[in-house]
Protein backbone atom coordinates (compact mmCIF):
# COMPACT_ATOMS: atom_id res chain seq x y z
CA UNK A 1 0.00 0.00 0.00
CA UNK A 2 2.86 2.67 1.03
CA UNK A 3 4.76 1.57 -2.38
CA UNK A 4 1.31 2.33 -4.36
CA UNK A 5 1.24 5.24 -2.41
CA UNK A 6 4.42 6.91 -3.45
CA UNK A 7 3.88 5.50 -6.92
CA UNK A 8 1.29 7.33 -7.16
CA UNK A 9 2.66 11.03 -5.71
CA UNK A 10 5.22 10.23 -8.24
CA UNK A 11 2.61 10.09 -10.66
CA UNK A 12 1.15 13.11 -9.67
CA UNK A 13 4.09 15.28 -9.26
CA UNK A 14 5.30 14.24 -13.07
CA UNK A 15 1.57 15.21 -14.22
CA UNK A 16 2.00 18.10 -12.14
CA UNK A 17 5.70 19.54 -13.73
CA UNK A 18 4.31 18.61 -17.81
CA UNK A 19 1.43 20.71 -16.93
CA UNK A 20 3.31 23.47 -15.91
CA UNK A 21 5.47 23.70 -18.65
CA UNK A 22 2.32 23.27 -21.06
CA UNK A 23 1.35 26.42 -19.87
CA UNK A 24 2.83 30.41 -20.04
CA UNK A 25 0.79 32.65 -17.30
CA UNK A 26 1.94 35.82 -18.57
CA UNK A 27 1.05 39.18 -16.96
CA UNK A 28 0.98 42.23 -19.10
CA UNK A 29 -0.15 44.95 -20.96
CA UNK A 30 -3.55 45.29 -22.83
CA UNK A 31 -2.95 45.16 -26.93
CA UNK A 32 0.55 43.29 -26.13
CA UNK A 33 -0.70 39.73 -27.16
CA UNK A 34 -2.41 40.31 -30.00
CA UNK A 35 -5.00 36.95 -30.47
CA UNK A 36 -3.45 36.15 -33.51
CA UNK A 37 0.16 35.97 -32.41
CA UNK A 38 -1.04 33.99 -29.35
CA UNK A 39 -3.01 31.62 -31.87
CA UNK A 40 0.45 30.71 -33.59
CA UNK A 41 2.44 30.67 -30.77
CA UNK A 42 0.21 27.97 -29.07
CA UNK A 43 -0.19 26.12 -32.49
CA UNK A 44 4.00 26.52 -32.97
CA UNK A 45 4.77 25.00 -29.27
CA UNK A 46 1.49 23.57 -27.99
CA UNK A 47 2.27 25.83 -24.89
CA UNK A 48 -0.93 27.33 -23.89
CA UNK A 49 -0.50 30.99 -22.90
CA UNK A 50 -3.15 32.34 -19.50
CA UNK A 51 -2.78 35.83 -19.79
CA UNK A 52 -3.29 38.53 -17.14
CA UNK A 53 -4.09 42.15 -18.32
CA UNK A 54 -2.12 44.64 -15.58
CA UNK A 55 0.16 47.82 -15.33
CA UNK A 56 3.30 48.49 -14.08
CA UNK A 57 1.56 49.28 -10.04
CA UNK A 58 -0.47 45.84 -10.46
CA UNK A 59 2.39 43.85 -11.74
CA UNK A 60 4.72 45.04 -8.89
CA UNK A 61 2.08 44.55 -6.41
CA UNK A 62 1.23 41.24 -7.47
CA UNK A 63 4.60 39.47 -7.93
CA UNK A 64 5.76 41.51 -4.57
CA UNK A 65 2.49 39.12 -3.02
CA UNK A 66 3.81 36.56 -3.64
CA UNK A 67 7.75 37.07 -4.03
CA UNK A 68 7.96 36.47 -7.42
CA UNK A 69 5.03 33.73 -7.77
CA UNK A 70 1.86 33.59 -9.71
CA UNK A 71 3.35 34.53 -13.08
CA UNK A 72 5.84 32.82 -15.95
CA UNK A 73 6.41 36.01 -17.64
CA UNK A 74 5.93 39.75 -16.88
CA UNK A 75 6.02 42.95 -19.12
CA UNK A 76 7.18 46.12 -16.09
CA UNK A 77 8.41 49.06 -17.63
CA UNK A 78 12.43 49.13 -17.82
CA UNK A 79 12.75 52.10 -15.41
CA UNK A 80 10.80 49.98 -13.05
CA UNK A 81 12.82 47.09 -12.51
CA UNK A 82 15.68 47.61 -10.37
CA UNK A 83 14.69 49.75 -7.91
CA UNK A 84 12.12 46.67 -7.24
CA UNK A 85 14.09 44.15 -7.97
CA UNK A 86 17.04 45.66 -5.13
CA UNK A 87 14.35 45.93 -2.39
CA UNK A 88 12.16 43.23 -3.37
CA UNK A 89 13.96 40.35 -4.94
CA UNK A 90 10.92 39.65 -7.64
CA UNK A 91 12.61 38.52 -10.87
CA UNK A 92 15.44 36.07 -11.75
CA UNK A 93 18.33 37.57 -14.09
CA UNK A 94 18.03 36.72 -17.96
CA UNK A 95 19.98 34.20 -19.40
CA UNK A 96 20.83 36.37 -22.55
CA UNK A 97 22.05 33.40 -24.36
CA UNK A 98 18.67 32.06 -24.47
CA UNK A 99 17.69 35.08 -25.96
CA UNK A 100 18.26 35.58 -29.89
CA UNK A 101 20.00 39.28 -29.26
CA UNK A 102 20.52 39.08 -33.19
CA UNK A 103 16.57 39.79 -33.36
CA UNK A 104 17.21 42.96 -30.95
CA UNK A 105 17.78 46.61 -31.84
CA UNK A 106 21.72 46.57 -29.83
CA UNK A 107 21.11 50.61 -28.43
CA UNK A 108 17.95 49.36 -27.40
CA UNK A 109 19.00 45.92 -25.93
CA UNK A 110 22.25 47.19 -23.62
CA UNK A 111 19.95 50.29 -22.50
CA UNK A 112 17.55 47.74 -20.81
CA UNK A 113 20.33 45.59 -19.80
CA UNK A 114 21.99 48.58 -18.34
CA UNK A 115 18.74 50.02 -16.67
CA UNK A 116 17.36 46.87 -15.44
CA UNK A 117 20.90 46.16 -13.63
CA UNK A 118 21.19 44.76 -9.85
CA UNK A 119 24.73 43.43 -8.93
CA UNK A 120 26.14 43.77 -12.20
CA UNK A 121 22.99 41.45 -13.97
CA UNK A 122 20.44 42.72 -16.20
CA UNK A 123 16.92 41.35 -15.62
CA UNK A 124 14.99 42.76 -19.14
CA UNK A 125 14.88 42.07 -22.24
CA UNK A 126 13.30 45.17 -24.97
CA UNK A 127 9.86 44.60 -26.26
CA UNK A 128 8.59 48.05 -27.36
CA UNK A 129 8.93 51.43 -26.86
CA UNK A 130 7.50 55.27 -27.83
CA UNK A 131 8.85 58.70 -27.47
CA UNK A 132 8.09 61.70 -26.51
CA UNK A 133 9.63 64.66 -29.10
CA UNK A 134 9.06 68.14 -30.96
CA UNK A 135 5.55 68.27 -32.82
CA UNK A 136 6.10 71.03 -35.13
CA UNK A 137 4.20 72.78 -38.07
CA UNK A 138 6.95 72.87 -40.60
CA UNK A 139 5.20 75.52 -42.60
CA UNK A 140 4.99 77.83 -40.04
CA UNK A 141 8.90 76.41 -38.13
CA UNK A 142 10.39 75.18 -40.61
CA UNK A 143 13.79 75.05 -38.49
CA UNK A 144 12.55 73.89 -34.89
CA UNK A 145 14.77 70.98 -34.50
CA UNK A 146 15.86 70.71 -30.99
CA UNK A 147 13.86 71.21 -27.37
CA UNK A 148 15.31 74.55 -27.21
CA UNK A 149 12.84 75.87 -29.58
CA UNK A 150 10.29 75.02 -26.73
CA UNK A 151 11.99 78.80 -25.69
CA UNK A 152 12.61 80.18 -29.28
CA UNK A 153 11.26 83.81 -28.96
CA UNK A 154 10.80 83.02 -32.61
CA UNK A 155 7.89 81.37 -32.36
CA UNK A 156 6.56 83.54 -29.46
CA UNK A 157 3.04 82.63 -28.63
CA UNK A 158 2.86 79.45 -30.61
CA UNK A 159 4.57 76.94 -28.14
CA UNK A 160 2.73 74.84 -26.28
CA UNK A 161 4.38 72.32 -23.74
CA UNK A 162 2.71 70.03 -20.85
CA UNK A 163 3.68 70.72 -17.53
CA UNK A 164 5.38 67.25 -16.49
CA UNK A 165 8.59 65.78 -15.48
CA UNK A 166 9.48 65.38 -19.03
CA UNK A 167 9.62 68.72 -20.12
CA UNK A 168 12.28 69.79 -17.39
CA UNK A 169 14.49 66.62 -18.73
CA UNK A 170 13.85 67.35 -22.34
CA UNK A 171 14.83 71.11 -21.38
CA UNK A 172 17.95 69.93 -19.65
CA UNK A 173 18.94 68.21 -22.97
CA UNK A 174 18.02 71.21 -25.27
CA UNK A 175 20.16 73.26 -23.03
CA UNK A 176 23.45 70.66 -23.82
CA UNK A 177 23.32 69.19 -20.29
CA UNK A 178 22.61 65.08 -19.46
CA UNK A 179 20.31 65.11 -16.48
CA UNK A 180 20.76 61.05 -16.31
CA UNK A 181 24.33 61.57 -16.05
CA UNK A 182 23.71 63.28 -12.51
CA UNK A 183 21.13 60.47 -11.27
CA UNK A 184 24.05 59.74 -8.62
CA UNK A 185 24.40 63.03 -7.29
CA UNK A 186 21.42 64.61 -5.94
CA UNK A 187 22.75 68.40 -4.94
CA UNK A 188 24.12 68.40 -8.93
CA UNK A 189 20.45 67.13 -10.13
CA UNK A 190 18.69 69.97 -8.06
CA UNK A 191 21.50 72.67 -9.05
CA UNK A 192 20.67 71.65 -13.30
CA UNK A 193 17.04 71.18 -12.33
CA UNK A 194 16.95 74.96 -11.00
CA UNK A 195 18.66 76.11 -14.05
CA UNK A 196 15.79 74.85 -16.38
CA UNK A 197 13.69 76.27 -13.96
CA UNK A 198 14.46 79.64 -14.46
CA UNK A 199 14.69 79.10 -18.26
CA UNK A 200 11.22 78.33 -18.16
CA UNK A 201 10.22 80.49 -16.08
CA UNK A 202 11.88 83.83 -18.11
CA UNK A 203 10.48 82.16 -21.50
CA UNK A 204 7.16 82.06 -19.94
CA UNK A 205 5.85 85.00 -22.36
CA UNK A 206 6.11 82.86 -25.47
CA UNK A 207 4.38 80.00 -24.59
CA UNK A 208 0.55 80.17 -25.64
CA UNK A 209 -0.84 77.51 -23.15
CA UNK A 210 -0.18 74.09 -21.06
CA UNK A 211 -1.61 70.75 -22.96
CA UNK A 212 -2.77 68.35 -20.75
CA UNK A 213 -3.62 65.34 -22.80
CA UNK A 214 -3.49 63.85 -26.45
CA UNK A 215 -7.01 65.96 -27.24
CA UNK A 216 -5.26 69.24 -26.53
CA UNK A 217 -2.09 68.72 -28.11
CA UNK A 218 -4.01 67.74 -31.23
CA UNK A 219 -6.61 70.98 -30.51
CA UNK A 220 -3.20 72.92 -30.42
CA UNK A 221 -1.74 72.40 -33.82
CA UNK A 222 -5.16 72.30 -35.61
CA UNK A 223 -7.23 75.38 -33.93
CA UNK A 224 -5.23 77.50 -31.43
CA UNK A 225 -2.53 78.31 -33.68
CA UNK A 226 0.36 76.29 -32.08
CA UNK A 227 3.57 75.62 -34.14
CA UNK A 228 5.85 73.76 -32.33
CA UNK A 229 5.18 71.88 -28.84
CA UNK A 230 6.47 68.95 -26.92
CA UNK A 231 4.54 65.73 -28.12
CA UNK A 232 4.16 62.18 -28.36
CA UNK A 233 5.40 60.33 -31.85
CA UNK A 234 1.53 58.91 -32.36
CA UNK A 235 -0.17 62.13 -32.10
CA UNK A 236 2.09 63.60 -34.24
CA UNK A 237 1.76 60.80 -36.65
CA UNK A 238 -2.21 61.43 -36.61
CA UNK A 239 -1.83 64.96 -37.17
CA UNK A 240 0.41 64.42 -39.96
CA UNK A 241 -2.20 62.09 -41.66
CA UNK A 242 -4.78 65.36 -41.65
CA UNK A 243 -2.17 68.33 -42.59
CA UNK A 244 1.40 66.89 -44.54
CA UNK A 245 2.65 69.97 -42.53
CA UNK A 246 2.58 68.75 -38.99
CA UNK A 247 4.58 66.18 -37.97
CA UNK A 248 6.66 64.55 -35.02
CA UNK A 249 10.21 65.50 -34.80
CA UNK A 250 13.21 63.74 -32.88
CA UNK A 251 14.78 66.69 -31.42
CA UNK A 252 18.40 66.96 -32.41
CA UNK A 253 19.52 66.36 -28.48
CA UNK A 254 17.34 62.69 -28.81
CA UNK A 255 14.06 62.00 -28.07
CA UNK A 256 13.15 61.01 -24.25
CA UNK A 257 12.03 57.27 -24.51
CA UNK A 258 10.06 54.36 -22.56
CA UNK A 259 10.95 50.39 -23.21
CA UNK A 260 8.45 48.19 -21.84
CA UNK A 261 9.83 44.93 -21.73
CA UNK A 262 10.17 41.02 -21.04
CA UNK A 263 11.25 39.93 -17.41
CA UNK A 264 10.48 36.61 -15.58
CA UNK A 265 9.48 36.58 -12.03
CA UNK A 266 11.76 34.82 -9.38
CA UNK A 267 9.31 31.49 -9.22
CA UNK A 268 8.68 31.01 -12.83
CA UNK A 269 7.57 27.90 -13.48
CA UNK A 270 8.08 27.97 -16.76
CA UNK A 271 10.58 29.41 -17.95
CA UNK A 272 11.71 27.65 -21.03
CA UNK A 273 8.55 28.62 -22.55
CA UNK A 274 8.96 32.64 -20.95
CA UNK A 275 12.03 32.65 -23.00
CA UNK A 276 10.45 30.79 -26.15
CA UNK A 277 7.55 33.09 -26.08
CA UNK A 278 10.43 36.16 -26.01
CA UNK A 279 12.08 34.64 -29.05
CA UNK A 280 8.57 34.21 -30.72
CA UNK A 281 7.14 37.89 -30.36
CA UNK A 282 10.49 38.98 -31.06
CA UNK A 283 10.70 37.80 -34.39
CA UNK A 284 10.82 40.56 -37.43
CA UNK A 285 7.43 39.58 -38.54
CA UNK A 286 5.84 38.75 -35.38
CA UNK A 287 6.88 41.98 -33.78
CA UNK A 288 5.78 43.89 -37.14
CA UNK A 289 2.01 42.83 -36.74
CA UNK A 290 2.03 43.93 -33.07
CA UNK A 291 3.63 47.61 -34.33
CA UNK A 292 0.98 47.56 -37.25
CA UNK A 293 -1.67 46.66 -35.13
CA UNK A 294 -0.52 48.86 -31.84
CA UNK A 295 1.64 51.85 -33.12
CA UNK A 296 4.02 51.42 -30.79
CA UNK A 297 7.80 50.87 -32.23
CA UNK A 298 9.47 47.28 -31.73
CA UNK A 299 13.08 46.11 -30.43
CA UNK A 300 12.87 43.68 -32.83
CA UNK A 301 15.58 44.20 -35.64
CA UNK A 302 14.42 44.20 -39.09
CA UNK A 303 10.73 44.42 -37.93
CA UNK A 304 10.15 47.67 -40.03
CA UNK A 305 10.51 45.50 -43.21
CA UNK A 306 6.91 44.09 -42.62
CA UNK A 307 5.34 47.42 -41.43
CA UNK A 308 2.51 48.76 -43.35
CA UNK A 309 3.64 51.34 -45.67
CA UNK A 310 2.11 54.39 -43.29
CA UNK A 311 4.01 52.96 -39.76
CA UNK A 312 6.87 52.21 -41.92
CA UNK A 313 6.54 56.09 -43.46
CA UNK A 314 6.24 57.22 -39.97
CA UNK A 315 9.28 55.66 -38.23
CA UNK A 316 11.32 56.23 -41.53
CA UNK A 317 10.63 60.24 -40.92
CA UNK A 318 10.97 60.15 -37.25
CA UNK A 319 14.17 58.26 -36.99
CA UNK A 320 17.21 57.89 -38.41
CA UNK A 321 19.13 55.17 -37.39
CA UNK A 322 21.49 58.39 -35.50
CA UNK A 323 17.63 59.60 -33.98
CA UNK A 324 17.07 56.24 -32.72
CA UNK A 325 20.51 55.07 -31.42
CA UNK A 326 20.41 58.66 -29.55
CA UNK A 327 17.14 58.03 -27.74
CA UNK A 328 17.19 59.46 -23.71
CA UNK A 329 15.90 56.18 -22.53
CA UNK A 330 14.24 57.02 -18.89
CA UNK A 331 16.17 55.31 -16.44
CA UNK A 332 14.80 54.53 -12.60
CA UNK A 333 13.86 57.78 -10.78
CA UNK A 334 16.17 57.82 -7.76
CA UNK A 335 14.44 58.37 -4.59
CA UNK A 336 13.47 61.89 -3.51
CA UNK A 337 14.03 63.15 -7.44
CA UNK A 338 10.66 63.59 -8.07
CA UNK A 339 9.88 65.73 -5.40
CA UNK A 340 12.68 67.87 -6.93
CA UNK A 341 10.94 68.42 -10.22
CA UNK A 342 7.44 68.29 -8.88
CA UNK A 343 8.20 71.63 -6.58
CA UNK A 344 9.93 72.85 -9.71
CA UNK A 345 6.98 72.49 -12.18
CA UNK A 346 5.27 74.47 -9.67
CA UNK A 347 7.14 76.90 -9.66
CA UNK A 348 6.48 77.32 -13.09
CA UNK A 349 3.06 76.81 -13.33
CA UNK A 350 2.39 79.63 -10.51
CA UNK A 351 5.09 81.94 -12.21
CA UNK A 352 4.00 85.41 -13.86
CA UNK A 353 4.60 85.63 -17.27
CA UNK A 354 7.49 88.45 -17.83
């Protein structure tokens, strides 16, 4: 009876371990696994994917739960991965040889590598990305290039910006400075950040208003008269589908950046299949029909020979392979940063205009 017994936990425990690895529970984004590309990737592996629709505050709060449990695969932002990962230990480092880098963008690939870092390992691998740039009328600005224009008394009263963290690092940039390169030194961060402060604040005449979301950066360049303003790449790629004029810019300092990417949590139980899914998506084609389909752009090298010709129009205007490879990739916020720039922005907001 005691042999049947453990002849049949042995059983049960084998059942147990194929049925884990027949499945992927992946926890990500919504519009990152597109049905189609999880209908071929079950039909190429017979892995079935169980996927979890989260952000980057659910994902955190979930794998922190359960110390890394629950989920095969996750898709956190790369600027929130090691300040997580060095409190929290929720994710085990990649195994980049399991990973076909020759499918990955290489600026792209040792940026997350680099930001995802704890101890010297990288815990991310690139999935996609966006950018936030110059949107620019180039009828009416023909030579706004850079983030400095978001002070050119040139276009005085047609600038628009939106009052967030972004614009005082995009300012910091256009003014030939690296705020990322003082990340480790807080009294140098708040010295810079004070700097763009005032530059804002005495260029404060020529800026027409604040935008607040996608609607009023669109409402901007179409019916208040706005020429050039900070932006994201999409909306400027829908304006420029209305008016051939308009169009998103990579300022000449680089474009600020997000990567959202692949990582796997600490007790994966699968994670042969987390890193054959990675491979999968990663593909050229594969990652082409999630840019068609999504907007965003893709790590994935080669991907933009399978965009439709109106993404592959957009990127191709947007980015040269110099605009791309000079990308300000956000890294992690150190702590007590934010606060920094948040009393800043006030001080800007509540500012008279001179």
């Amino acid at each position: 009876m005691k042999k049947l017994t453990k002849l049949a936990l042995a059983v049960a425990l084998a059942t147990s371990a194929l049925s884990a690895q027949e499945v992927l529970r992946i926890i990500t984004w919504k519009g990152y696994t597109p049905k189609a590309l999880v209908d071929k990737f079950e039909k190429e592996t017979g892995i079935k994917l169980k996927i979890t629709y989260s952000n980057n505050e659910e994902m955190i709060a979930k794998l922190r739960a359960t110390r890394g449990g629950g989920f095969d695969l996750a898709q956190p932002s790369q600027d929130r991965i090691s300040f997580v990962q060095k409190k929290f230990p929720i994710y085990q480092p990649i195994d980049y040889s399991k990973v076909n880098t020759k499918q990955l963008i290489p600026s792209m690939l040792e940026a997350v590598k680099k930001n995802s870092s704890v101890d010297g390992k990288g815990y991310a691998v690139p999935m996609c990305f966006g950018t936030t740039g110059l949107v620019v009328n180039k009828k009416e600005a023909p030579d706004a290039k850079d983030w400095s224009d978001l002070w050119n008394p040139k276009y005085a009263g047609k600038i628009s910006y939106r009052l967030k963290r972004p614009l005082l690092i995009g300012a910091a940039f256009g003014m030939g400075e690296n705020p990322f390169a003082l990340y480790n030194d807080k009294e140098k961060y708040k010295a810079l950040i004070e700097k763009v402060t005032k530059k804002l604040i005495e260029s404060k005449k020529n800026v027409k208003n604040y935008w607040t979301s996608g609607d009023t950066q669109k409402a901007n360049m179409t019916n208040n008269g706005v020429v050039v303003e900070s932006g994201w790449d999409g909306i400027g790629w829908q304006l420029h589908k209305q008016n051939k004029d308009i169009d998103f810019i990579a300022p000449k300092s680089g474009a600020l950046g997000w990567i959202d990417t692949y990582a796997i949590p600490k007790k994966s139980k699968n994670v042969e299949g987390a890193y054959k899914f990675i491979n999968f998506m990663m593909k050229p084609e594969n990652a082409a029909f999630f840019t068609n389909k999504e907007g965003y752009g893709t790590a994935s090298l080669g991907a933009d020979k399978f965009y439709k010709p109106e993404i592959k129009d957009n990127f191709a205007r947007a980015f040269s392979k110099e605009d791309l490879d000079n990308i300000k990739w956000h890294p992690p916020v150190p702590v007590g940063f934010e606060e920094i720039e948040s009393k800043a922005l006030e001080r800007i907001k509540a500012a008279e205009s001179k």
